[in-house]
C-alpha atoms as a PDB file:
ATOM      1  CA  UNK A   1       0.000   0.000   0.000  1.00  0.00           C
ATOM      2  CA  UNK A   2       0.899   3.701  -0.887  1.00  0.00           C
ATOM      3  CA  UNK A   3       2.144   5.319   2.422  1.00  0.00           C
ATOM      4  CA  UNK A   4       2.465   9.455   2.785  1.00  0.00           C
ATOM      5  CA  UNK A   5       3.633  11.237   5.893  1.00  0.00           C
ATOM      6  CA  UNK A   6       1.039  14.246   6.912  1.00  0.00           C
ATOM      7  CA  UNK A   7       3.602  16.729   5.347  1.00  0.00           C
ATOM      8  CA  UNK A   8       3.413  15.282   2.318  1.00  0.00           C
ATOM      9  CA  UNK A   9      -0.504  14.498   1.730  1.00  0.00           C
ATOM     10  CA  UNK A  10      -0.512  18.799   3.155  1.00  0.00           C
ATOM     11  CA  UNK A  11       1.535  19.234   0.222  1.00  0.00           C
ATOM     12  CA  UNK A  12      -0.331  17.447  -2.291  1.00  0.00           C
ATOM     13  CA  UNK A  13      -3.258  18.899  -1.149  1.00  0.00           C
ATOM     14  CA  UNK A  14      -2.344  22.081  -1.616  1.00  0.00           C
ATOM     15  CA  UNK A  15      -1.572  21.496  -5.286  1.00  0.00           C
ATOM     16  CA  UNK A  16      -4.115  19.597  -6.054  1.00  0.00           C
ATOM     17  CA  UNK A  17      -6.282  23.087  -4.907  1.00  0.00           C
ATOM     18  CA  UNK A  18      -4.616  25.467  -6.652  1.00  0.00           C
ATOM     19  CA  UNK A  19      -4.861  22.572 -10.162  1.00  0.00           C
ATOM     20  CA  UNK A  20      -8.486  22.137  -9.216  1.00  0.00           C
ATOM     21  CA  UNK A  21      -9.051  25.553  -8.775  1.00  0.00           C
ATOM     22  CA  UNK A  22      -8.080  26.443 -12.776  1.00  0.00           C
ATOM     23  CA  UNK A  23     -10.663  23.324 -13.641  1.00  0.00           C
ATOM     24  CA  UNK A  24     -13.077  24.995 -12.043  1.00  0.00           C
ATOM     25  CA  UNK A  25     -12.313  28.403 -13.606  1.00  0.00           C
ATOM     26  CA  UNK A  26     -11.975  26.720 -16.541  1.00  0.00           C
ATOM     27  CA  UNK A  27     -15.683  25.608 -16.143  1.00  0.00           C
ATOM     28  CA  UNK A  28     -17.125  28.974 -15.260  1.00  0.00           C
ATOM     29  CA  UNK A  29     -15.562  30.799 -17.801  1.00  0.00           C
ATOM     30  CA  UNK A  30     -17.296  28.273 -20.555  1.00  0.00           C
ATOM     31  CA  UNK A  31     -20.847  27.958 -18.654  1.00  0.00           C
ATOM     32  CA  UNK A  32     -20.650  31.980 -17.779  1.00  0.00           C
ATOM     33  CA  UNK A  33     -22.132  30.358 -13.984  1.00  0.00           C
ATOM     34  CA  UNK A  34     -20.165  30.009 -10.819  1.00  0.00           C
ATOM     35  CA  UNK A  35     -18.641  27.213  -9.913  1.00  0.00           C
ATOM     36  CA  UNK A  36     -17.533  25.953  -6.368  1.00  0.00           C
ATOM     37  CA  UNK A  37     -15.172  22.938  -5.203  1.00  0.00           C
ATOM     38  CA  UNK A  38     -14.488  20.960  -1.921  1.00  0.00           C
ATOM     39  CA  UNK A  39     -11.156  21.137  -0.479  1.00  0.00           C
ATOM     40  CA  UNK A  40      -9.927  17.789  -2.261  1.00  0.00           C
ATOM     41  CA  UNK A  41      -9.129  14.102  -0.743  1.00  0.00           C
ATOM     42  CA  UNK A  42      -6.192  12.457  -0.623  1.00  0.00           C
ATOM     43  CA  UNK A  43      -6.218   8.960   0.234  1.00  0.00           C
ATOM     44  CA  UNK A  44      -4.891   5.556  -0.357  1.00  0.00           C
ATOM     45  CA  UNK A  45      -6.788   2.286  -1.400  1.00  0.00           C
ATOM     46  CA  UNK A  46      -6.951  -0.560  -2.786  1.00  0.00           C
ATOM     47  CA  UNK A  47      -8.275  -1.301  -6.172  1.00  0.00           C
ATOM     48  CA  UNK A  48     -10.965  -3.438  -4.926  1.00  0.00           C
ATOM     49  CA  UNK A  49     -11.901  -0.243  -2.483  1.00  0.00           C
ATOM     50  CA  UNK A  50     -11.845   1.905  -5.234  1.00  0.00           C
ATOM     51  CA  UNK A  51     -14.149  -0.276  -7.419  1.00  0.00           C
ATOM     52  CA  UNK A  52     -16.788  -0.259  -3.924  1.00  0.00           C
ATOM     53  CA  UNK A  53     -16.374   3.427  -4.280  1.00  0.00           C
ATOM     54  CA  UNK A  54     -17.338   3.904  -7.924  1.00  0.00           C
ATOM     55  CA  UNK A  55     -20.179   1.342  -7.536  1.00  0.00           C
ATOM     56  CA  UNK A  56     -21.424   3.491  -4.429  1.00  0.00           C
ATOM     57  CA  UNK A  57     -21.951   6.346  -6.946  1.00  0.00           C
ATOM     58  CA  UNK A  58     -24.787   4.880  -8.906  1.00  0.00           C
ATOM     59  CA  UNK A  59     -26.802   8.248 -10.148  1.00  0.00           C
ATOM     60  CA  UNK A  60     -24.216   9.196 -12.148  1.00  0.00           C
ATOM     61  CA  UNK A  61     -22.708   9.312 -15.456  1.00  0.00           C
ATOM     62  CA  UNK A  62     -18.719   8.476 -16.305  1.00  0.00           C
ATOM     63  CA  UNK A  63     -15.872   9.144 -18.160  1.00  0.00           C
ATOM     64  CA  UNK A  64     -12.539   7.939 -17.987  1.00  0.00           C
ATOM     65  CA  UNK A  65      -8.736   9.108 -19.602  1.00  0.00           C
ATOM     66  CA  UNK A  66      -6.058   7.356 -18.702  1.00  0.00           C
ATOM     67  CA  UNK A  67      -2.377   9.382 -18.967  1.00  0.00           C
ATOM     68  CA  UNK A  68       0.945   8.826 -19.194  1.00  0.00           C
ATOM     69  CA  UNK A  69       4.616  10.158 -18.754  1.00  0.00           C
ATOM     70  CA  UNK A  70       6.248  10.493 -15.724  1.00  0.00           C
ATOM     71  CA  UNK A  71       2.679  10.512 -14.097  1.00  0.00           C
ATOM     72  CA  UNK A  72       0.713   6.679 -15.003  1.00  0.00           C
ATOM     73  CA  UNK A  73      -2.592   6.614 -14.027  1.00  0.00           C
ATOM     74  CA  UNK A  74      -6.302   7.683 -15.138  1.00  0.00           C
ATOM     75  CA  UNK A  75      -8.604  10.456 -14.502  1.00  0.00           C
ATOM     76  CA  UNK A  76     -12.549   9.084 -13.560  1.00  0.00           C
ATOM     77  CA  UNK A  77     -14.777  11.719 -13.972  1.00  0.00           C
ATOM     78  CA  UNK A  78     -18.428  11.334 -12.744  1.00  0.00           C
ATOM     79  CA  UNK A  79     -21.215  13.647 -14.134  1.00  0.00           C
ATOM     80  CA  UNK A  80     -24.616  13.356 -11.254  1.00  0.00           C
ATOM     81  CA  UNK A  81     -27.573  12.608 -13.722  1.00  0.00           C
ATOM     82  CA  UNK A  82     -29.889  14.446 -12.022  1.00  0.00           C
ATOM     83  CA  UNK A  83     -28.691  18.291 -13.301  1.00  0.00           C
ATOM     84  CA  UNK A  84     -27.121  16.953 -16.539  1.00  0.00           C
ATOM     85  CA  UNK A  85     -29.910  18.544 -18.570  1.00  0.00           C
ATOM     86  CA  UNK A  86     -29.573  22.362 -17.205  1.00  0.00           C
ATOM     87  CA  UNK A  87     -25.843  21.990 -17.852  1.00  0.00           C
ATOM     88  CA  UNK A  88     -26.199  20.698 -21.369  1.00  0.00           C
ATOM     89  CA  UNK A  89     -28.608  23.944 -21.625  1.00  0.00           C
ATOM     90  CA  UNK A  90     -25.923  26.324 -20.688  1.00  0.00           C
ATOM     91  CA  UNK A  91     -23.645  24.523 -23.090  1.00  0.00           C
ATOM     92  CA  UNK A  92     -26.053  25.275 -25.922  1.00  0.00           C
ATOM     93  CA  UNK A  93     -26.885  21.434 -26.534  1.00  0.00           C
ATOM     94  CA  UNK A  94     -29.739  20.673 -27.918  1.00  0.00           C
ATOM     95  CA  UNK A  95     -32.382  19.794 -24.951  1.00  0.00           C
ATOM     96  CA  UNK A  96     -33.859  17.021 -23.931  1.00  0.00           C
ATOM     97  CA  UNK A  97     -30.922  15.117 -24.437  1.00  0.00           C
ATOM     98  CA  UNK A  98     -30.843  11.479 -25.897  1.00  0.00           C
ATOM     99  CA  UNK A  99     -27.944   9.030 -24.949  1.00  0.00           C
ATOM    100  CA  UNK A 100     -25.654  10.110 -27.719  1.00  0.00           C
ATOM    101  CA  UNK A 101     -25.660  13.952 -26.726  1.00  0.00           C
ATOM    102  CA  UNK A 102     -25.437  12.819 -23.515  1.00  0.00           C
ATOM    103  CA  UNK A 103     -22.298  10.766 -23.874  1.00  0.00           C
ATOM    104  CA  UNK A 104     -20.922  13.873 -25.777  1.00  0.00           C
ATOM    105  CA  UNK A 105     -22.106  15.800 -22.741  1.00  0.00           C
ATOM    106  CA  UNK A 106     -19.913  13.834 -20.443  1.00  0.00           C
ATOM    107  CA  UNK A 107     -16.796  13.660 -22.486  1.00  0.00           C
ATOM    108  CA  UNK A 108     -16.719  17.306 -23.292  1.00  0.00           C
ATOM    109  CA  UNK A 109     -17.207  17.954 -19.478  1.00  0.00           C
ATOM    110  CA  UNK A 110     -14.631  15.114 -18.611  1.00  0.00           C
ATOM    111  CA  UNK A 111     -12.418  16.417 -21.088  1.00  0.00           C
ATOM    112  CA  UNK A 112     -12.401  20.247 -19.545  1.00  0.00           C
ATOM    113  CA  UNK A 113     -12.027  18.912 -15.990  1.00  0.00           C
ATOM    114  CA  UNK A 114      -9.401  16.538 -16.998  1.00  0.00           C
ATOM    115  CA  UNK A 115      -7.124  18.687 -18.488  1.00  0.00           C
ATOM    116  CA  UNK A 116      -7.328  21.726 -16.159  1.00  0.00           C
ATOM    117  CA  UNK A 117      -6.829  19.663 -13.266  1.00  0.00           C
ATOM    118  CA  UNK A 118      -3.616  17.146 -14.573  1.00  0.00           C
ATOM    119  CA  UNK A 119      -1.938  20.193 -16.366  1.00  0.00           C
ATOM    120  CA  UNK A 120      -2.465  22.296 -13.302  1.00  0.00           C
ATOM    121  CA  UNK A 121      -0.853  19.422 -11.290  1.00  0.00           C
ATOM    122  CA  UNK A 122       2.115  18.324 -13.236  1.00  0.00           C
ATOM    123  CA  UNK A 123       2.759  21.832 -14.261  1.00  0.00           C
ATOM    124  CA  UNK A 124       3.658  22.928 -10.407  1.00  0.00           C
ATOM    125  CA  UNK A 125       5.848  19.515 -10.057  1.00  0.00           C
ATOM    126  CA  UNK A 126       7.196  19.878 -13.371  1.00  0.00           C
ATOM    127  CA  UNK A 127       6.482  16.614 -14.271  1.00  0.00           C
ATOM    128  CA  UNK A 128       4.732  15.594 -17.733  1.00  0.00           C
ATOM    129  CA  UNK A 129       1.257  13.311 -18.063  1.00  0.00           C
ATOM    130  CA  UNK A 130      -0.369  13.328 -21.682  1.00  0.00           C
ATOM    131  CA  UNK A 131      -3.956  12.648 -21.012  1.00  0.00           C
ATOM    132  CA  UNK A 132      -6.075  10.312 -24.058  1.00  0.00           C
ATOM    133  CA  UNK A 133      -9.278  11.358 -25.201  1.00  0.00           C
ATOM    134  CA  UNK A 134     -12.133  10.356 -22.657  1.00  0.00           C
ATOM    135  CA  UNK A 135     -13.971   7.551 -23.159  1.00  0.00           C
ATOM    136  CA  UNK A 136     -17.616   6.957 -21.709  1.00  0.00           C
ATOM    137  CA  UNK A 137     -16.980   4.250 -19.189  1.00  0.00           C
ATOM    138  CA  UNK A 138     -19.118   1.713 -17.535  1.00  0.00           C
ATOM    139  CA  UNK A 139     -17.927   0.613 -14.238  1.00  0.00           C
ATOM    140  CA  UNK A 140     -20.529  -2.000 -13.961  1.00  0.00           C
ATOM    141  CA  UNK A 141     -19.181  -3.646 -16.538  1.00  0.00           C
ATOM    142  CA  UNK A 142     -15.635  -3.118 -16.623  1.00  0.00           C
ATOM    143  CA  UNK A 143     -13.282  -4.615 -15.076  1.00  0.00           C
ATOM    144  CA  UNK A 144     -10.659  -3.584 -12.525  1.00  0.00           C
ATOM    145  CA  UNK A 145      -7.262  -2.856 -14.071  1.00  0.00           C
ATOM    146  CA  UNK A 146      -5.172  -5.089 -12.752  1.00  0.00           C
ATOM    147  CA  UNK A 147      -1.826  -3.546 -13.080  1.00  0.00           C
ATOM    148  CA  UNK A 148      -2.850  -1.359 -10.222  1.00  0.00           C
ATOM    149  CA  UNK A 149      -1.928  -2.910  -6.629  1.00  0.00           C
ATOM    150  CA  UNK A 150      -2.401   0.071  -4.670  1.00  0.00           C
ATOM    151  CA  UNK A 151      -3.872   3.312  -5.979  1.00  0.00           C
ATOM    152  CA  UNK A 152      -3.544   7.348  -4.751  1.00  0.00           C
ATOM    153  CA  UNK A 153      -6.429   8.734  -5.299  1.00  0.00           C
ATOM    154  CA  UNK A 154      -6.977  12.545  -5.342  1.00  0.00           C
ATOM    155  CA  UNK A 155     -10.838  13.328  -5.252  1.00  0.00           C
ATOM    156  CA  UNK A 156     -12.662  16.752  -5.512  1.00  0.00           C
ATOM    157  CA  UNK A 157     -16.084  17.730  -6.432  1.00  0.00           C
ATOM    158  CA  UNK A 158     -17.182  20.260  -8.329  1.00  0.00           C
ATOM    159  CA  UNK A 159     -20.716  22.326  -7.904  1.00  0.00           C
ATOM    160  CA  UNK A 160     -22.768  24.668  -9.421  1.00  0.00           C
ATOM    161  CA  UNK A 161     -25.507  25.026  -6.480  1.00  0.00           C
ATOM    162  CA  UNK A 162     -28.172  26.870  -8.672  1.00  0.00           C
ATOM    163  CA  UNK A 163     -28.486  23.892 -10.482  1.00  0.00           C
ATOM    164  CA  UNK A 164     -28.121  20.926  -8.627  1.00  0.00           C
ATOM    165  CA  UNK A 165     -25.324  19.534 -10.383  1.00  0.00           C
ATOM    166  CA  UNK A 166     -22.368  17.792  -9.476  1.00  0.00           C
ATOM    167  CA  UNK A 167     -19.034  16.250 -11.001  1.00  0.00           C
ATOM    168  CA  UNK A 168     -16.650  14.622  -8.743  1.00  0.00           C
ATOM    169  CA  UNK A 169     -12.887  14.502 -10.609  1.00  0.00           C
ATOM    170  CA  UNK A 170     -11.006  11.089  -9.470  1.00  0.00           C
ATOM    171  CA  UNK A 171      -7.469  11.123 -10.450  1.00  0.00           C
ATOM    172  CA  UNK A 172      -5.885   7.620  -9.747  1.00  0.00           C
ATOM    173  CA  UNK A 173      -2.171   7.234  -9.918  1.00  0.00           C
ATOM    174  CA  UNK A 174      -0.452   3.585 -10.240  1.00  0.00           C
ATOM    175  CA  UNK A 175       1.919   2.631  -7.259  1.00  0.00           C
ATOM    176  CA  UNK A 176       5.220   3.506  -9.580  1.00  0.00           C
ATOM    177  CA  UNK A 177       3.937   6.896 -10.442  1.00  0.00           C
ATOM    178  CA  UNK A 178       3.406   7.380  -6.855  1.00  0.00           C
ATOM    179  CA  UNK A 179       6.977   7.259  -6.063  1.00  0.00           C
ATOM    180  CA  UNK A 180       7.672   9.655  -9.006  1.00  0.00           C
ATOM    181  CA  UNK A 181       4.830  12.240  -7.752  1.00  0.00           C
ATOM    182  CA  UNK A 182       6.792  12.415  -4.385  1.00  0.00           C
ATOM    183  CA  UNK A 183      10.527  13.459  -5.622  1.00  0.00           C
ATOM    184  CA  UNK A 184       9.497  16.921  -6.560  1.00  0.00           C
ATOM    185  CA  UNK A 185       7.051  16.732  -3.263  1.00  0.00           C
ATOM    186  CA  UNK A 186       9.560  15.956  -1.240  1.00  0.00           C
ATOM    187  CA  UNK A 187      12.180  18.591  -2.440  1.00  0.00           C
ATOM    188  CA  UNK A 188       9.580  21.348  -1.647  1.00  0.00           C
ATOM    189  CA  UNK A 189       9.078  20.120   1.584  1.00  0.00           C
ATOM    190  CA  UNK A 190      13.099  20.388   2.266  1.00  0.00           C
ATOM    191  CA  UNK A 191      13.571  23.619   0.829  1.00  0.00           C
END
């Protein structure tokens, strides 16, 4: 299993704000609405823990985009249902939306999260991640990757309150890129 010391999940916290922060700029500037985000989570688990997790969130849509460079690992991004339809308005799609235009929904939403949130991240550790497109996933009926025997996972939410809606950004790194992710942590700490 993954282990941090307190300084160093403090640390990652702290960047994953200020990365999380630019996603959800990123998101306001496009929907013109404001957005707000929890402080995000930092924890360890297993991949059969993670799998409960993703289960536990049935009322939602997903999208998933793996990366790689220094940083392995995929970014799970879950869209709540209910809400999806006075996003898509804001987005100027074409209402009420049928299961195509709703997959497009979710991967043009995964995609903006995604990217504002890993670049933000690797950016302030100078290390490099190129995310793939999104793909819609099913975690029902996928299964777990099983090159993962531990996983970080980094978990924020993201809310526009006059709407109901909700996306929750999952970023899951692979035990190797875990060890990677701490170098540069660990140098700021010492400095």
């Amino acid at each position: 299993m993954i282990s941090l010391s307190e300084d160093e999940r403090d640390a990652l916290q702290e960047i994953m704000n200020i990365s999380m922060g630019q996603a959800a700029n990123a998101m306001a500037r496009l929907i013109q609405t404001k957005v707000t985000l929890s402080v995000p989570a930092i924890r360890t688990m297993t991949p059969q823990d993670f799998q409960a997790m993703i289960h536990g969130m049935s009322n939602s849509w997903f999208a998933r985009q793996s990366f790689l460079g220094t940083l392995r690992g995929e970014v799970i991004t879950s869209l709540q249902k209910e809400g999806c339809e006075a996003i898509a308005e804001l987005m100027d799609f074409e209402l009420p939306l049928d299961p195509s235009t709703t997959e497009e929904l979710v991967l043009e939403v995964t995609n903006i999260l995604s990217a504002a949130c890993l670049q933000g991240f690797t950016s302030q550790l100078e290390l490099s991640a190129q995310l793939a497109m999104p793909a819609f996933y099913y975690p029902e009926k996928t299964p777990q990757d099983a090159d993962w025997s531990s996983i970080l996972l980094m978990d924020v939410d993201f809310r526009i309150e006059q709407m109901q809606f909700d996306a929750r950004v999952l970023i899951g790194l692979s035990e190797g890129s875990t060890s990677q992710l701490l170098i540069p942590i660990r140098a700021l700490l010492e400095s």
